[in-house]
PDB file of N, CA and C in Angstrom:
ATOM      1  N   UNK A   1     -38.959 158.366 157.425  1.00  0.00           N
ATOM      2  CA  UNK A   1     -38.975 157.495 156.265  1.00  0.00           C
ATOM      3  C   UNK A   1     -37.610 157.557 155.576  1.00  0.00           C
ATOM      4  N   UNK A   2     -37.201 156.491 155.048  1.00  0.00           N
ATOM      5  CA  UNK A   2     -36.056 156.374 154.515  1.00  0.00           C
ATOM      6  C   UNK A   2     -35.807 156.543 153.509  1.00  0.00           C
ATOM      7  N   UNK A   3     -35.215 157.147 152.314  1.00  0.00           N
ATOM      8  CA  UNK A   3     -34.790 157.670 151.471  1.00  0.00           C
ATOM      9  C   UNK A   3     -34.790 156.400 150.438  1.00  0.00           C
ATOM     10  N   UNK A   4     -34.926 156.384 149.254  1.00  0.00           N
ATOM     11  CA  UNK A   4     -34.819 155.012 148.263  1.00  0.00           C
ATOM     12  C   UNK A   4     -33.838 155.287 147.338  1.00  0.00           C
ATOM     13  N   UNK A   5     -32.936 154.332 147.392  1.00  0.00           N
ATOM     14  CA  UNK A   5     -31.911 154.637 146.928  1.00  0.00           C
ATOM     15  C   UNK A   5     -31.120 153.499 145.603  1.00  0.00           C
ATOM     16  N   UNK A   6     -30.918 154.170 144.721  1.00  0.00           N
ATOM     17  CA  UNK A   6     -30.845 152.896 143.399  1.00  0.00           C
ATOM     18  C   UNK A   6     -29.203 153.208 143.135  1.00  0.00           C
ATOM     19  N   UNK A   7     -28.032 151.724 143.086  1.00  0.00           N
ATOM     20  CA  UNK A   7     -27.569 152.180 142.467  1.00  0.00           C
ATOM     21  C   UNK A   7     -26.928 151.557 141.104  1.00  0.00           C
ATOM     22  N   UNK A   8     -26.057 152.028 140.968  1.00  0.00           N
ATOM     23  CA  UNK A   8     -25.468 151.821 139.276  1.00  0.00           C
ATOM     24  C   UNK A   8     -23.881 151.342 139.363  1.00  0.00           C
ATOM     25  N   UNK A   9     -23.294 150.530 138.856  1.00  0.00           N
ATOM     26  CA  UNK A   9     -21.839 150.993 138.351  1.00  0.00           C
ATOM     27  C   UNK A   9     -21.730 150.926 136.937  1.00  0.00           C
ATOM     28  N   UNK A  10     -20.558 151.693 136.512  1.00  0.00           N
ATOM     29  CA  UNK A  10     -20.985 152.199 135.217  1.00  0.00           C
ATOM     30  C   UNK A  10     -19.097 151.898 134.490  1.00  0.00           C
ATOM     31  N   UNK A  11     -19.349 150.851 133.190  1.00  0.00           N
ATOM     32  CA  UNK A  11     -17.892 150.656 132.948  1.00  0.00           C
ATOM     33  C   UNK A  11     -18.040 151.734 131.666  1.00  0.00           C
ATOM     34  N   UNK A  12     -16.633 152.131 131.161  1.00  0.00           N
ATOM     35  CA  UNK A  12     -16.284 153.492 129.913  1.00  0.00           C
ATOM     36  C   UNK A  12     -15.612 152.452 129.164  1.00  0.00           C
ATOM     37  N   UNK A  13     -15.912 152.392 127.845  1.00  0.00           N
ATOM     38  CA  UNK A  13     -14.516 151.604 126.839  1.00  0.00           C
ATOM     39  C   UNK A  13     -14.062 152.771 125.695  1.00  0.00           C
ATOM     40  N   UNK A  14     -13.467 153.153 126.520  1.00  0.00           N
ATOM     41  CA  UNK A  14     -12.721 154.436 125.632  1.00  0.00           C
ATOM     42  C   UNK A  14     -11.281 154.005 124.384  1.00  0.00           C
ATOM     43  N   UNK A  15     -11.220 152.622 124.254  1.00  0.00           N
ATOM     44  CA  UNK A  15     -10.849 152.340 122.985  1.00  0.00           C
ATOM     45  C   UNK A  15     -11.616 152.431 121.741  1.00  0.00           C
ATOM     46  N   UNK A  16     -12.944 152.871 122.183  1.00  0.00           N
ATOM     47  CA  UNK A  16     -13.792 152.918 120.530  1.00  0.00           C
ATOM     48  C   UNK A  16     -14.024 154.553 120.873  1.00  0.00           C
ATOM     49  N   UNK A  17     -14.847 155.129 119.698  1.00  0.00           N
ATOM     50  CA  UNK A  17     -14.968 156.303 119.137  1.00  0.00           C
ATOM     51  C   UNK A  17     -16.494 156.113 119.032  1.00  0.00           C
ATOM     52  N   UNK A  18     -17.395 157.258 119.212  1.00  0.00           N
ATOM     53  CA  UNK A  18     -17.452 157.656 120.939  1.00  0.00           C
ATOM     54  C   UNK A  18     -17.208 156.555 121.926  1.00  0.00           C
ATOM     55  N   UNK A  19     -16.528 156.691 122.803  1.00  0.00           N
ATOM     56  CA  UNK A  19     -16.292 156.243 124.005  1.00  0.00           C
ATOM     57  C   UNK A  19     -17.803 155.263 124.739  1.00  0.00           C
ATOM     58  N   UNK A  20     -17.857 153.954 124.885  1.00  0.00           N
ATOM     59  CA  UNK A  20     -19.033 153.362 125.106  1.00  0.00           C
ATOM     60  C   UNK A  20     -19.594 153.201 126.409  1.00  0.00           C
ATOM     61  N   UNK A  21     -20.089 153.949 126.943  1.00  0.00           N
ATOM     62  CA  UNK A  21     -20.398 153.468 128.444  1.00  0.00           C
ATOM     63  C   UNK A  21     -21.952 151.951 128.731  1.00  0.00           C
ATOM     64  N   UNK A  22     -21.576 151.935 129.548  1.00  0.00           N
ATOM     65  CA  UNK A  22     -22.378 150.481 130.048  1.00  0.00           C
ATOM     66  C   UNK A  22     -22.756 150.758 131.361  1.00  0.00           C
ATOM     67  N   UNK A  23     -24.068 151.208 131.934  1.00  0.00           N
ATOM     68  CA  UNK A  23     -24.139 150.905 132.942  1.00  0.00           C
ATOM     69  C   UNK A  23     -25.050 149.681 133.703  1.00  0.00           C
ATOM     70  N   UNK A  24     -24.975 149.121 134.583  1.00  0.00           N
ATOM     71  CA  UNK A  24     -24.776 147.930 135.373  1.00  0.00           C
ATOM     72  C   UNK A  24     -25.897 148.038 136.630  1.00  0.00           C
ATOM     73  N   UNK A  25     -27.129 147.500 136.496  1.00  0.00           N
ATOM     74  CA  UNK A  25     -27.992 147.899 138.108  1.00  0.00           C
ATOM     75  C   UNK A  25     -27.434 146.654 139.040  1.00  0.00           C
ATOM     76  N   UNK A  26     -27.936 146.908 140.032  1.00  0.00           N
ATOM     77  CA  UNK A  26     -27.344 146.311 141.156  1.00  0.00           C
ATOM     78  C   UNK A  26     -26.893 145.005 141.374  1.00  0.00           C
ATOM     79  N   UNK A  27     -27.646 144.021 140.244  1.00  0.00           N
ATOM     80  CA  UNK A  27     -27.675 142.744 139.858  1.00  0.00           C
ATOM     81  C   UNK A  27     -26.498 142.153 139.006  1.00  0.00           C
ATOM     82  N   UNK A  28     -26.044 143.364 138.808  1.00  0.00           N
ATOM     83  CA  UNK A  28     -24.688 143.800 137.819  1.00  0.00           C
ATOM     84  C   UNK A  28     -24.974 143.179 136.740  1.00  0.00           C
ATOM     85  N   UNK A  29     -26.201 143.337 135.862  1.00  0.00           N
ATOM     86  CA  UNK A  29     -26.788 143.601 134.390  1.00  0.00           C
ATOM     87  C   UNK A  29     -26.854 144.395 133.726  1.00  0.00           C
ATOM     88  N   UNK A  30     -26.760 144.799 132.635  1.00  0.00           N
ATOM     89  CA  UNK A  30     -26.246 145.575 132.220  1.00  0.00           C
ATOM     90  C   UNK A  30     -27.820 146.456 131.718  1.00  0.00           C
ATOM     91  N   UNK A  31     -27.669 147.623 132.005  1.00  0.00           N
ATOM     92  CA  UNK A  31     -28.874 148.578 131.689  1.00  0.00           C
ATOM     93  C   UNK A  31     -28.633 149.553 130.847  1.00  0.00           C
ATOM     94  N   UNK A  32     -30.095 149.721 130.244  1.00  0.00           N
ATOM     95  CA  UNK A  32     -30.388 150.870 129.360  1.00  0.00           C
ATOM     96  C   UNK A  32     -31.903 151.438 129.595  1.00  0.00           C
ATOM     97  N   UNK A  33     -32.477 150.538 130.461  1.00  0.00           N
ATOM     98  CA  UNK A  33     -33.930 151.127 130.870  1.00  0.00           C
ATOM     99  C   UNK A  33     -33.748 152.558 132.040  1.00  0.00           C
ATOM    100  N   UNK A  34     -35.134 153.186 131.312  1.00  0.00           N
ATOM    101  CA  UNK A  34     -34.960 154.371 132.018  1.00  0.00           C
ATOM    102  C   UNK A  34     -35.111 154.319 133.449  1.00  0.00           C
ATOM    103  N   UNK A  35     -34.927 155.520 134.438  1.00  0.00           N
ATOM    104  CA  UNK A  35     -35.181 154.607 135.802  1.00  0.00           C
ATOM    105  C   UNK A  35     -36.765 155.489 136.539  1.00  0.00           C
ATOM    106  N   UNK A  36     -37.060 154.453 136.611  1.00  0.00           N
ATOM    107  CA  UNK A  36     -38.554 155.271 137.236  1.00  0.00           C
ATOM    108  C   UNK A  36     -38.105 155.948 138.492  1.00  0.00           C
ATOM    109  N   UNK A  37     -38.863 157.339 139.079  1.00  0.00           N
ATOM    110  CA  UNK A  37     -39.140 157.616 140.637  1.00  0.00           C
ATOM    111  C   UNK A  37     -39.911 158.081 140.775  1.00  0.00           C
ATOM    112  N   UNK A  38     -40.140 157.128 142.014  1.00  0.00           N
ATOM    113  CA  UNK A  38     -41.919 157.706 142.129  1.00  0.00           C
ATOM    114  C   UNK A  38     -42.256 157.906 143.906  1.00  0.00           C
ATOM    115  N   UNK A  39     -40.826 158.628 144.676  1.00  0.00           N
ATOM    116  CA  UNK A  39     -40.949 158.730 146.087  1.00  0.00           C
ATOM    117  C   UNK A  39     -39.839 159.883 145.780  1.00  0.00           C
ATOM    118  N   UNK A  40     -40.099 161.037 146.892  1.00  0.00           N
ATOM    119  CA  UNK A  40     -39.340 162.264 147.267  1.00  0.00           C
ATOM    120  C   UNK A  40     -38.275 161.562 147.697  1.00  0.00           C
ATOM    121  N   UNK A  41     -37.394 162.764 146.925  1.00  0.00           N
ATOM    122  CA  UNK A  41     -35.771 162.886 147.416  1.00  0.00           C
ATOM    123  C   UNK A  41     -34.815 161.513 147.284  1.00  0.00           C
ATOM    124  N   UNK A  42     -35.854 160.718 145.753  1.00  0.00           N
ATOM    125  CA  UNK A  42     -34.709 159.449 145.356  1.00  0.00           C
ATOM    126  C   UNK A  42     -33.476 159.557 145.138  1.00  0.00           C
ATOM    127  N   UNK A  43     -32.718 158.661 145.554  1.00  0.00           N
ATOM    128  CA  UNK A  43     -31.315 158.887 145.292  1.00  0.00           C
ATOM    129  C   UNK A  43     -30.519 158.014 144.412  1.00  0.00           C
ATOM    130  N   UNK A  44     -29.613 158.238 143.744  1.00  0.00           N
ATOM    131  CA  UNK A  44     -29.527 157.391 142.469  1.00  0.00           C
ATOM    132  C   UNK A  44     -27.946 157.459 142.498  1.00  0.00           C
ATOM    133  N   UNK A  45     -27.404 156.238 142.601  1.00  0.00           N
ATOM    134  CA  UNK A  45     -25.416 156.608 142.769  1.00  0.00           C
ATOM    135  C   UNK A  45     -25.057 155.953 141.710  1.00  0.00           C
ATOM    136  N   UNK A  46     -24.140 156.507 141.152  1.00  0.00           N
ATOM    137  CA  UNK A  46     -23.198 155.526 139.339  1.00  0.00           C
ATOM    138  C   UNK A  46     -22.092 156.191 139.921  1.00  0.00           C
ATOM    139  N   UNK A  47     -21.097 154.543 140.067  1.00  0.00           N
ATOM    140  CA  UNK A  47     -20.196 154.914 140.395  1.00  0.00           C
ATOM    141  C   UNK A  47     -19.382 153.656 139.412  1.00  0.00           C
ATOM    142  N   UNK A  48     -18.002 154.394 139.063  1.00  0.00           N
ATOM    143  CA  UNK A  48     -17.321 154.241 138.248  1.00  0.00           C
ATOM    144  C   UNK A  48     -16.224 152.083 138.534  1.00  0.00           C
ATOM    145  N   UNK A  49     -16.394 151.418 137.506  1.00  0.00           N
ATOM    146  CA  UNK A  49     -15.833 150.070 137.916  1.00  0.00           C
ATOM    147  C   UNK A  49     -14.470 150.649 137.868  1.00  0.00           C
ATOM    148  N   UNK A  50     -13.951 149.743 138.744  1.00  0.00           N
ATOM    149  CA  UNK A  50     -12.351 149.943 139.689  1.00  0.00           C
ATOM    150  C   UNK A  50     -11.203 150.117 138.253  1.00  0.00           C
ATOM    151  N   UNK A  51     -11.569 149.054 137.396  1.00  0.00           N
ATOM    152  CA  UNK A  51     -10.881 149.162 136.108  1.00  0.00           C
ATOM    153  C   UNK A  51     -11.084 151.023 135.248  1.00  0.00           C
ATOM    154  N   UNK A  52     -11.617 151.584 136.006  1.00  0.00           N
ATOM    155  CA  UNK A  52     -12.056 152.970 135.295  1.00  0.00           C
ATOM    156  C   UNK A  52     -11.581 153.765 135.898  1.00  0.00           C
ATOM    157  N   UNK A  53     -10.178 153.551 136.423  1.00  0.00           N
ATOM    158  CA  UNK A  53      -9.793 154.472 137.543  1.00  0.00           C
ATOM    159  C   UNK A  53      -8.848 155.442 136.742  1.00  0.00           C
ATOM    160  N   UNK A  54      -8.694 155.480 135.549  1.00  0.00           N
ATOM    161  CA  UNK A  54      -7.580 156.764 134.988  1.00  0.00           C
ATOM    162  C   UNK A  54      -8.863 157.684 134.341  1.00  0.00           C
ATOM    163  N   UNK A  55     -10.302 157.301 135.117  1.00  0.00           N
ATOM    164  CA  UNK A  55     -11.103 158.244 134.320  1.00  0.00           C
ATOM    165  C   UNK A  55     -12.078 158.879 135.520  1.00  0.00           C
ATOM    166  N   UNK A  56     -12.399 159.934 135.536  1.00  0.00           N
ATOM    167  CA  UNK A  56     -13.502 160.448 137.182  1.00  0.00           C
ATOM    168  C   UNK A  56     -14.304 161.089 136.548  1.00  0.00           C
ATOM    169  N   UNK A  57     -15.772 161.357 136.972  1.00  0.00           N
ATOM    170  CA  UNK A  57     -16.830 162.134 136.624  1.00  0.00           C
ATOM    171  C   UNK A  57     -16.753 163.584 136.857  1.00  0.00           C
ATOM    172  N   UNK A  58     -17.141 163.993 136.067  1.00  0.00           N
ATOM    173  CA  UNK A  58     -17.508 165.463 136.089  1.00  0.00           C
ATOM    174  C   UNK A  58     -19.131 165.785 136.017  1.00  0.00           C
ATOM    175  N   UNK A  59     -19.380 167.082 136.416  1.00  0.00           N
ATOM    176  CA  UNK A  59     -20.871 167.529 136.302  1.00  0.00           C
ATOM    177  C   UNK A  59     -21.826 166.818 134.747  1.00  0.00           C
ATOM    178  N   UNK A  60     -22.556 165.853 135.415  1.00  0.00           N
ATOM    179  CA  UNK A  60     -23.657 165.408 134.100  1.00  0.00           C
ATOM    180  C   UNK A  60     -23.845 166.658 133.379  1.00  0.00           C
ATOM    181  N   UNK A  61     -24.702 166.304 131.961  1.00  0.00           N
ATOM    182  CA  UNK A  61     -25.348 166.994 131.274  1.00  0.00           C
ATOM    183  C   UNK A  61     -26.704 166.764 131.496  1.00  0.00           C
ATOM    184  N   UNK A  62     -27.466 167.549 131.990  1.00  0.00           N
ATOM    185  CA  UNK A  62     -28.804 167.219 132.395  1.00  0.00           C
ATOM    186  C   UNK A  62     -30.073 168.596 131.319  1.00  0.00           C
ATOM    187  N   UNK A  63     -30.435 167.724 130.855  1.00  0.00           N
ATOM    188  CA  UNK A  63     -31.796 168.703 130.240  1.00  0.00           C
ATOM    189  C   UNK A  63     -33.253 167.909 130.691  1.00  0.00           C
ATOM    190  N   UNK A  64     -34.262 168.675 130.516  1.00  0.00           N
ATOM    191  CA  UNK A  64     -35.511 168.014 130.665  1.00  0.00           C
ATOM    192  C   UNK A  64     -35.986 168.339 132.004  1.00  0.00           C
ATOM    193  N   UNK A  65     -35.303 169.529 132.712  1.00  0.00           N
ATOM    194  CA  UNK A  65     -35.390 169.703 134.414  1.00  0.00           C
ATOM    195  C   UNK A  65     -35.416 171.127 134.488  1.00  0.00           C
ATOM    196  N   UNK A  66     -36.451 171.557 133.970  1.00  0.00           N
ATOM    197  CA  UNK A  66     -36.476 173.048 133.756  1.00  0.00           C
ATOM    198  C   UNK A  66     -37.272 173.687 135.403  1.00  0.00           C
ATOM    199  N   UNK A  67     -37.527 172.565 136.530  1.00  0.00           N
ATOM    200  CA  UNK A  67     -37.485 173.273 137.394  1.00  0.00           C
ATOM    201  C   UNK A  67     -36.840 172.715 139.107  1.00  0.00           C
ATOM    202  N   UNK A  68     -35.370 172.065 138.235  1.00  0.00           N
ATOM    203  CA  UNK A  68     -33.851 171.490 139.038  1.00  0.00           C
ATOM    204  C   UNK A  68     -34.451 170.532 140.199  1.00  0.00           C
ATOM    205  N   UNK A  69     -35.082 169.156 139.882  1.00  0.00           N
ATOM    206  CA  UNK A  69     -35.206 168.377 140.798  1.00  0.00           C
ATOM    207  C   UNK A  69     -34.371 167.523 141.056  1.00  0.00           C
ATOM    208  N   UNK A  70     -33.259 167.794 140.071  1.00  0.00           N
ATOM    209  CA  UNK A  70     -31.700 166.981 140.426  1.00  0.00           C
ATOM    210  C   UNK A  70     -31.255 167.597 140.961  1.00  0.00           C
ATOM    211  N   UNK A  71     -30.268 167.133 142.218  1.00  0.00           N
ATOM    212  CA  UNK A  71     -28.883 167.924 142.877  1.00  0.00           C
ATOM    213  C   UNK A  71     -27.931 166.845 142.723  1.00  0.00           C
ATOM    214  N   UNK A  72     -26.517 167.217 142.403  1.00  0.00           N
ATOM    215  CA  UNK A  72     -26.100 166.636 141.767  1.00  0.00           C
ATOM    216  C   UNK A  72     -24.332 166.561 143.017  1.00  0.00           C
ATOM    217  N   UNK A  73     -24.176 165.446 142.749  1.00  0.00           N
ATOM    218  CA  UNK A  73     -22.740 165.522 144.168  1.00  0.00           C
ATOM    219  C   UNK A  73     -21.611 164.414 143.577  1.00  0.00           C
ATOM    220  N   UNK A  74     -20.374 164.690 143.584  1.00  0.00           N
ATOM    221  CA  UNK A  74     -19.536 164.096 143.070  1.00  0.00           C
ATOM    222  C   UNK A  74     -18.161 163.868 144.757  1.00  0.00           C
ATOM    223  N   UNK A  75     -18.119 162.637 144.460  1.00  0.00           N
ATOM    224  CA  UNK A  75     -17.180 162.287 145.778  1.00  0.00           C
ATOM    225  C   UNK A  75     -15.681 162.656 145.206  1.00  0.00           C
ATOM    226  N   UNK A  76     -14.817 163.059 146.377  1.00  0.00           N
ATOM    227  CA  UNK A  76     -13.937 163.896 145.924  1.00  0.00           C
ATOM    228  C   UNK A  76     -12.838 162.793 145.207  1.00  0.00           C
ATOM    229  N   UNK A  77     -12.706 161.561 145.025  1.00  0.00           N
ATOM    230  CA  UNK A  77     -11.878 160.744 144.031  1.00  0.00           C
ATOM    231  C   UNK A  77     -12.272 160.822 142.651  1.00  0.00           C
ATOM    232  N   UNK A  78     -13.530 161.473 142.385  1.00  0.00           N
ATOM    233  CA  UNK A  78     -14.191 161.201 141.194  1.00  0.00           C
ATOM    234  C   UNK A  78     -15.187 160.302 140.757  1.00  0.00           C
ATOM    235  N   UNK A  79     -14.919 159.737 141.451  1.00  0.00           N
ATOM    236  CA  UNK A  79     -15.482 157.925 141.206  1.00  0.00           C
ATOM    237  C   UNK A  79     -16.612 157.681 141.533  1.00  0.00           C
ATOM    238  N   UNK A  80     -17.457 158.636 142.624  1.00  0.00           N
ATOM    239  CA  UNK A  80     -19.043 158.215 142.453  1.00  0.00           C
ATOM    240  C   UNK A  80     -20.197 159.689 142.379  1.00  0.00           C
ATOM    241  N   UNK A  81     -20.718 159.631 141.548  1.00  0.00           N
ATOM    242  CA  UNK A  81     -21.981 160.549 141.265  1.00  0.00           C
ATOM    243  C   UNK A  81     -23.111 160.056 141.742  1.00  0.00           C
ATOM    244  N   UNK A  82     -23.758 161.036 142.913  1.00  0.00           N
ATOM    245  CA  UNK A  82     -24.630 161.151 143.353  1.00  0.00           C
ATOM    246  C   UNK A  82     -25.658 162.156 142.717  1.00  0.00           C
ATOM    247  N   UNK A  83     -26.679 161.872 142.317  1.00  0.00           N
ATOM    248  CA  UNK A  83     -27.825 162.097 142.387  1.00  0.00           C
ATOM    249  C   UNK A  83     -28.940 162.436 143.450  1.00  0.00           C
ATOM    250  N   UNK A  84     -29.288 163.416 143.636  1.00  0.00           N
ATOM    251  CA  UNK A  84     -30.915 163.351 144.515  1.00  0.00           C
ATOM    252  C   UNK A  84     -32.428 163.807 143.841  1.00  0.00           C
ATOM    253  N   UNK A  85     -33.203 163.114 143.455  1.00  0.00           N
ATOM    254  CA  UNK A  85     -34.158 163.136 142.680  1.00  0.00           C
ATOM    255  C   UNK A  85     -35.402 163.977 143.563  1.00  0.00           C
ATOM    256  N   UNK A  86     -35.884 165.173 143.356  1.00  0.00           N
ATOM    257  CA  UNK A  86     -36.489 165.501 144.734  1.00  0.00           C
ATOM    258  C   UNK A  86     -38.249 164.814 144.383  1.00  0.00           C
ATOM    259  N   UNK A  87     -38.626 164.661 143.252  1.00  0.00           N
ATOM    260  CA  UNK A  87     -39.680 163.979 142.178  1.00  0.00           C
ATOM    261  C   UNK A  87     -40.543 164.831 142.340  1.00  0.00           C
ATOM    262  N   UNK A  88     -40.320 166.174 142.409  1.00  0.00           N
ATOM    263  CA  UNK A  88     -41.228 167.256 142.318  1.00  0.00           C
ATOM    264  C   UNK A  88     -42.438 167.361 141.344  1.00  0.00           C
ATOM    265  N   UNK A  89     -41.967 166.809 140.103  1.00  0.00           N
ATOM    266  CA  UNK A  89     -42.340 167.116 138.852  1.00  0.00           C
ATOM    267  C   UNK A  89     -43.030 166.141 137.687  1.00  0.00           C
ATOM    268  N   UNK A  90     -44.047 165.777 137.347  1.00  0.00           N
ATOM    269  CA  UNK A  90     -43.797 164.985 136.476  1.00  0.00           C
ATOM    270  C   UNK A  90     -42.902 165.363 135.235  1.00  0.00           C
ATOM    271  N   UNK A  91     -41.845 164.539 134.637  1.00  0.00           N
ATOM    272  CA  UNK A  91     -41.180 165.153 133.217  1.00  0.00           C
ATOM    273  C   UNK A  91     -40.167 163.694 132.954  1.00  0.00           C
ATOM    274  N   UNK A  92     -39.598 164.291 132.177  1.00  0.00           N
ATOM    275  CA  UNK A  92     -38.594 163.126 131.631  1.00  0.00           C
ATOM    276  C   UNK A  92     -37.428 163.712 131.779  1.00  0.00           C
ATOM    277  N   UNK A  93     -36.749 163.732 133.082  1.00  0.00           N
ATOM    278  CA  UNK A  93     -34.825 163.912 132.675  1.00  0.00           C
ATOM    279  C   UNK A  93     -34.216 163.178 131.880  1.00  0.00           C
ATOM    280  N   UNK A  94     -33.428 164.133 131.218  1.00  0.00           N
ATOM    281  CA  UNK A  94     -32.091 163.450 130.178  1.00  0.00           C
ATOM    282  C   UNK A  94     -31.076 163.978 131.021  1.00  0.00           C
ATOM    283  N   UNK A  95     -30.540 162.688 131.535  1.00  0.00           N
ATOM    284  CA  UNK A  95     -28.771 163.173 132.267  1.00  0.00           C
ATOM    285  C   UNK A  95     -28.042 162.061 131.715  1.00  0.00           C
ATOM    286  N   UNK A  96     -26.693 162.444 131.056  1.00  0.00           N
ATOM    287  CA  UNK A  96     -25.627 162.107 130.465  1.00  0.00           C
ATOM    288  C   UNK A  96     -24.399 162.052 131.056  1.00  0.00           C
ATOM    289  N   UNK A  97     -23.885 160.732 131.789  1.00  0.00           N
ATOM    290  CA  UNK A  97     -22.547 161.081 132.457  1.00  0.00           C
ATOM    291  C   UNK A  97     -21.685 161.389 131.607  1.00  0.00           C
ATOM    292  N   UNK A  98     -20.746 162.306 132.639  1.00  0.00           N
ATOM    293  CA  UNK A  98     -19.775 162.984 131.993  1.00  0.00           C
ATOM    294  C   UNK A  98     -18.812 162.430 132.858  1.00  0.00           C
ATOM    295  N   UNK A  99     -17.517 161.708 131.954  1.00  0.00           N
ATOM    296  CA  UNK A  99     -16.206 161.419 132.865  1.00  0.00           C
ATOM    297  C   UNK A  99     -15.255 161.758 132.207  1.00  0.00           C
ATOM    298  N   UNK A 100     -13.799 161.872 132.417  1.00  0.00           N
ATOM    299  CA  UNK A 100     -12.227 162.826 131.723  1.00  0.00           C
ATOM    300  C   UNK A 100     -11.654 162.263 132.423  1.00  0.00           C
ATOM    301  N   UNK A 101     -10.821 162.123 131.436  1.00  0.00           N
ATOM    302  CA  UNK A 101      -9.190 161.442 131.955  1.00  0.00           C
ATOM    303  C   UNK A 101      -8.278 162.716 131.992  1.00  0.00           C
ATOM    304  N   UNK A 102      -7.271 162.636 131.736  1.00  0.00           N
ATOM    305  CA  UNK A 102      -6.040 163.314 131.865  1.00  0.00           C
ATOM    306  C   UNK A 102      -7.066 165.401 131.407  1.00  0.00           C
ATOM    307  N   UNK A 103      -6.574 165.306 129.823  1.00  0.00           N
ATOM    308  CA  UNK A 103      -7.032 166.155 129.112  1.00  0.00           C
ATOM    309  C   UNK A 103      -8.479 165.568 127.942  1.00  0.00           C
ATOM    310  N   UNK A 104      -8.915 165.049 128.302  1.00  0.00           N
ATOM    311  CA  UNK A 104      -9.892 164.276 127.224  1.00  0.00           C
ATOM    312  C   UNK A 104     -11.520 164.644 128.388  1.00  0.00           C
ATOM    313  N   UNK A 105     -12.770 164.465 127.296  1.00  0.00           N
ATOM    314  CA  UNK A 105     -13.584 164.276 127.939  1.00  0.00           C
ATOM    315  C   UNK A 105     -14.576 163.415 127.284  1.00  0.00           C
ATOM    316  N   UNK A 106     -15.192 162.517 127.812  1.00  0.00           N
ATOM    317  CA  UNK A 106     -16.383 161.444 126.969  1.00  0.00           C
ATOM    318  C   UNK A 106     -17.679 161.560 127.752  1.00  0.00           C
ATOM    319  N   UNK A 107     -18.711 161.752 126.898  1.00  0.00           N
ATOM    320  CA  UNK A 107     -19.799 161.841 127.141  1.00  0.00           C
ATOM    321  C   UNK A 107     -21.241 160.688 126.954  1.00  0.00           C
ATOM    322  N   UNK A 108     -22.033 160.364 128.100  1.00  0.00           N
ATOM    323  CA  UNK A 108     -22.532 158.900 127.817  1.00  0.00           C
ATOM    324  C   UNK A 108     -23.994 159.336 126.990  1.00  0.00           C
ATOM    325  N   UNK A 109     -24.422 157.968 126.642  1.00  0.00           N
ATOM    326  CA  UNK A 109     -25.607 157.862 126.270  1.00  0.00           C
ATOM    327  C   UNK A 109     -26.311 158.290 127.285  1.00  0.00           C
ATOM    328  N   UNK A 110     -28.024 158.693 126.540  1.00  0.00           N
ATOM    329  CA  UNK A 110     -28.795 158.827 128.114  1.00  0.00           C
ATOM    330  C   UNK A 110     -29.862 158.117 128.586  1.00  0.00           C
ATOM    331  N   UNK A 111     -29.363 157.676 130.071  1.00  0.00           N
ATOM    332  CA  UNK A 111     -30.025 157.160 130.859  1.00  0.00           C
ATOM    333  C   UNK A 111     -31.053 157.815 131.433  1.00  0.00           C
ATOM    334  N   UNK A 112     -32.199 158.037 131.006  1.00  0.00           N
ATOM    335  CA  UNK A 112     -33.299 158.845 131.225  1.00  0.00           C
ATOM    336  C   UNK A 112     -33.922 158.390 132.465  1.00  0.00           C
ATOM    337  N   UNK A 113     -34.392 159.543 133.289  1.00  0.00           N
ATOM    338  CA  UNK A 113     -34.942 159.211 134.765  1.00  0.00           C
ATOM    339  C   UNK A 113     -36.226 159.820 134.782  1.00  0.00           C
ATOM    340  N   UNK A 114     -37.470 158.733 134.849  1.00  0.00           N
ATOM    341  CA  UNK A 114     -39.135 159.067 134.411  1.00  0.00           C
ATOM    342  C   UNK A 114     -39.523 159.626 135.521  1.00  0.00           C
ATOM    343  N   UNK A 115     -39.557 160.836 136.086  1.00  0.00           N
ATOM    344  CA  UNK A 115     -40.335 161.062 137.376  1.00  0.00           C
ATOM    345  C   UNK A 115     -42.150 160.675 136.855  1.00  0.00           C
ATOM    346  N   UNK A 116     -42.611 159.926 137.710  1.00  0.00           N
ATOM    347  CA  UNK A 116     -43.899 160.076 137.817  1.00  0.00           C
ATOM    348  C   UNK A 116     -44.920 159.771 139.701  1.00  0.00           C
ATOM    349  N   UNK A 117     -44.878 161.341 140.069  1.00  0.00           N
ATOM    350  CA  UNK A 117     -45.151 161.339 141.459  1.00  0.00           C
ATOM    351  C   UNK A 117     -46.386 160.682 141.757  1.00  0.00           C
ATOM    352  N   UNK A 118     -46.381 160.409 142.522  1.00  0.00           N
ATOM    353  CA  UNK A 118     -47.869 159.420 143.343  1.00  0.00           C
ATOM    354  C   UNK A 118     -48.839 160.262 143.544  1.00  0.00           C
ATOM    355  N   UNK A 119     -50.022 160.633 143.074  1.00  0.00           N
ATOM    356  CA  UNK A 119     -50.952 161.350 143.234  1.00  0.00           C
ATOM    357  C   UNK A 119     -52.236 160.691 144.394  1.00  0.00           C
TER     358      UNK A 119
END
């Protein structure tokens, strides 16, 4: 069986204070809905628009996963965060991308990920 896989691109406007992120589902609309999973080992990619290239991800801030059904993978340009959702759990993750430029770091709103497993 094949793995289900959602993804994201995600623009930063780091001319305002906090820094505004936008992320974008595949339709390239702009989202704030949380993302449901409801199949083992979902995979979820936000990867950074081309215009966002003086900025790369670093390790999310993730709470709400007190028993780690995220693994978390960053491609070595910076530019895309991988996710693997294993949906062990019912709960509500809070993960917050994290991206840095030079010496700076901005932190996003959160895009909350609803595990609710298939019983």
């Amino acid at each position: 069986m094949t793995a289900t896989t959602i993804s994201y691109t995600v623009s930063v406007d780091t001319t305002v204070s906090p820094a505004k992120y936008t992320i974008y589902d595949s339709e390239k609309n702009p989202t704030e809905a949380p993302i449901p999973v409801t199949a083992a080992n979902t995979v979820i990619t936000y990867t950074l628009e081309e215009n966002s290239n003086k900025l790369r991800f670093i390790a999310p801030e993730i709470t709400g996963d007190p028993n780690h059904d995220l693994q978390c993978a960053i491609s070595s340009d910076g530019q895309t965060l991988t996710i693997i959702d294993s949906d062990a759990d019912q709960e509500t993750i809070c993960l917050k991308l994290v991206t840095v430029p030079k010496d700076q770091v901005f932190v996003s709103q959160d895009p909350q990920i609803l595990n609710r497993p298939e019983t």
